[in-house]
C-alpha atoms as a PDB file:
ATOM      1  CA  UNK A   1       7.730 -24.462 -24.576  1.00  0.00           C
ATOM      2  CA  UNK A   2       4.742 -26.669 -26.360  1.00  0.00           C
ATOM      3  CA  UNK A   3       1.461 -26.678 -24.488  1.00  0.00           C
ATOM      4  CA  UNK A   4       1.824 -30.198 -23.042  1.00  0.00           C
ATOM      5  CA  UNK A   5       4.865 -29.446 -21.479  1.00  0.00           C
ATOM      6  CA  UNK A   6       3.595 -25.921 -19.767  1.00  0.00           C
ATOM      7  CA  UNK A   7       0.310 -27.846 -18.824  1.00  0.00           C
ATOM      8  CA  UNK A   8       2.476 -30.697 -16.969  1.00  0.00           C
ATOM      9  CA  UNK A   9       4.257 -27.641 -15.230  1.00  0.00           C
ATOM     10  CA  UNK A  10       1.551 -26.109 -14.436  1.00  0.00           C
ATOM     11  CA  UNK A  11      -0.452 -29.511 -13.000  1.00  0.00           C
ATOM     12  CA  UNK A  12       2.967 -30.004 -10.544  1.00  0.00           C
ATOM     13  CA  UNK A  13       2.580 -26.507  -9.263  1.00  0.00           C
ATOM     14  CA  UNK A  14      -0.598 -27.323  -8.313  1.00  0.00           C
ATOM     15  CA  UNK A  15       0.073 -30.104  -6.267  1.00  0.00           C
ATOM     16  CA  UNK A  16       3.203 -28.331  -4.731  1.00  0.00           C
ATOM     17  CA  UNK A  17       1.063 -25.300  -3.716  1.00  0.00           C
ATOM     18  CA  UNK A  18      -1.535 -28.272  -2.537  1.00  0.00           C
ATOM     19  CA  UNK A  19       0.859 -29.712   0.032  1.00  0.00           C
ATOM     20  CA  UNK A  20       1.206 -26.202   2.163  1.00  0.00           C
ATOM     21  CA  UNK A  21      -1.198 -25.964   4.963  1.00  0.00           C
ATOM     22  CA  UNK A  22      -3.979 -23.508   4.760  1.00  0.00           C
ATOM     23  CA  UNK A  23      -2.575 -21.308   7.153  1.00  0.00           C
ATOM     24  CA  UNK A  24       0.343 -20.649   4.849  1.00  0.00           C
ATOM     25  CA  UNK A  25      -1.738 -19.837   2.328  1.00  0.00           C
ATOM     26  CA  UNK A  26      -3.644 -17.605   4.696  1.00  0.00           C
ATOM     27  CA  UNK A  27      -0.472 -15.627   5.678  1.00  0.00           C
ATOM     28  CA  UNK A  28       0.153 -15.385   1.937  1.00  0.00           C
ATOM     29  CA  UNK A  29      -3.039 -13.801   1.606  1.00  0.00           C
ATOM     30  CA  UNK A  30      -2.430 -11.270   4.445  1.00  0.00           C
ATOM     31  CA  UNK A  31       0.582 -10.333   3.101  1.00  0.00           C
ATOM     32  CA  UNK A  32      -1.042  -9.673  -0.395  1.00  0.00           C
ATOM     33  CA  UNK A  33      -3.632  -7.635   1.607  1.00  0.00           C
ATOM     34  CA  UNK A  34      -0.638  -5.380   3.132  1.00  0.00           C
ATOM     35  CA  UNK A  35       1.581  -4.649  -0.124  1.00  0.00           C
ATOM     36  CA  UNK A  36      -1.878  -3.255  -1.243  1.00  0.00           C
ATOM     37  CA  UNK A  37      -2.692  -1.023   1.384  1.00  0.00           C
ATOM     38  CA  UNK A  38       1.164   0.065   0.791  1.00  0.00           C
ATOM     39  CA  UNK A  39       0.512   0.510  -2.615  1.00  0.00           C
ATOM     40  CA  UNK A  40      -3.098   2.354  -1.974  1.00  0.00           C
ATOM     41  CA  UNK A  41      -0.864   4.621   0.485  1.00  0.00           C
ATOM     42  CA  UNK A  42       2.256   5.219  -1.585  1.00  0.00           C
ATOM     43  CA  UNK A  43      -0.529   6.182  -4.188  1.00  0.00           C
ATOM     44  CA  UNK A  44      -2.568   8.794  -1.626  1.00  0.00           C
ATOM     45  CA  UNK A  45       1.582  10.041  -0.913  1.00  0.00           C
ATOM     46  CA  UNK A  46       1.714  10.899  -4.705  1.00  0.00           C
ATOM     47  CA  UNK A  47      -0.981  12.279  -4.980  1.00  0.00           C
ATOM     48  CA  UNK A  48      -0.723  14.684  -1.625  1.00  0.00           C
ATOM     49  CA  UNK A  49       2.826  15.359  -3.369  1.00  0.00           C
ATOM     50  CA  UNK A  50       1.629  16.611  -6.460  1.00  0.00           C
ATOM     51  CA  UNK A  51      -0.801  18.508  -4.803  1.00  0.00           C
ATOM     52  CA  UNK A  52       1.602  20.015  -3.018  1.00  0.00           C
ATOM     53  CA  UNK A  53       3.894  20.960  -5.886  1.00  0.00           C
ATOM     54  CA  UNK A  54       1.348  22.437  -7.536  1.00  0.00           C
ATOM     55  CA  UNK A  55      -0.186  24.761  -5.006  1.00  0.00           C
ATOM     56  CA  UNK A  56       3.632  25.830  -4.585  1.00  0.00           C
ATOM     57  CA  UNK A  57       3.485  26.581  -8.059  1.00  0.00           C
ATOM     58  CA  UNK A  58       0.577  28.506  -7.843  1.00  0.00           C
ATOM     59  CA  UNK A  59       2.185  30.676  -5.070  1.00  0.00           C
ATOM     60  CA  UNK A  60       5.510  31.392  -6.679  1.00  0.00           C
ATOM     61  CA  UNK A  61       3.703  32.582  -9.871  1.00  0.00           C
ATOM     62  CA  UNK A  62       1.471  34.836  -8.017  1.00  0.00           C
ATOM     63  CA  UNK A  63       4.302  36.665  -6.222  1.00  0.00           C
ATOM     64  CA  UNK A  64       6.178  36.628  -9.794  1.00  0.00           C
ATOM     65  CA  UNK A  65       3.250  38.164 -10.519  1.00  0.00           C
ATOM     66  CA  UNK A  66       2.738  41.021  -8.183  1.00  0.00           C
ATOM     67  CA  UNK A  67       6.544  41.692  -8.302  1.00  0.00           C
ATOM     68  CA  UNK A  68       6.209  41.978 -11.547  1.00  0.00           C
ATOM     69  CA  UNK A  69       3.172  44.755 -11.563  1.00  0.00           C
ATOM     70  CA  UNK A  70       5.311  46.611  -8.592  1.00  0.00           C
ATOM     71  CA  UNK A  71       7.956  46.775 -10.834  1.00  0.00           C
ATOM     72  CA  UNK A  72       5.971  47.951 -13.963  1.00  0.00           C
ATOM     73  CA  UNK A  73       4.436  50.749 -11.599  1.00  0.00           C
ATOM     74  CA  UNK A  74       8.224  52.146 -10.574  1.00  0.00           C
ATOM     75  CA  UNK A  75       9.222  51.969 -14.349  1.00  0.00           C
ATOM     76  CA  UNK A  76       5.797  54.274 -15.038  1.00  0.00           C
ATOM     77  CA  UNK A  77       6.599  56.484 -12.821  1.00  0.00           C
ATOM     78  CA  UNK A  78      10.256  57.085 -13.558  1.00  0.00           C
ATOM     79  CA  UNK A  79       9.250  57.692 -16.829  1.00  0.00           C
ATOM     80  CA  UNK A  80       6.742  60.253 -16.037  1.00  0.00           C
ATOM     81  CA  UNK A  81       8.740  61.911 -14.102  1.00  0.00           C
ATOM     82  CA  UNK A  82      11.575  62.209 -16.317  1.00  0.00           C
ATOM     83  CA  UNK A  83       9.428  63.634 -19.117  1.00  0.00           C
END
């Protein structure tokens, strides 16, 4: 598309988008406003999500952990008491 062709586009777009009322635009505007306060909350949902995963995370390792030590604490002893 050559430049005076996408300019003469773009000039009738402008006049279409002219000829709505103001309160169309308006309502346009509002509904702009609300798929960004979606957005803003499906990004606070991520975010709470990960979080959440995380902290999970956190807790399985730590009982991995101790389970781990109680473990290592039985082996010691069955081997000092077999010697």
């Amino acid at each position: 598309m050559d430049e005076e062709l996408f300019e003469r586009q773009l000039s009738e777009l402008l006049v279409e988008i002219q000829k709505y009322p103001a309160v169309g635009r308006e309502k346009a505007t509002v509904a702009t406003t609300g798929v960004e306060h979606k957005q803003e909350k499906l990004k606070g949902n991520i975010t709470h999500l990960q979080n959440s995963h995380l902290r999970l995370a956190i807790k399985y390792l730590t009982f991995d952990l101790e389970a781990t030590k109680r473990e290592n604490r039985m082996l010691r002893r069955l081997l000092e008491e077999g010697m």
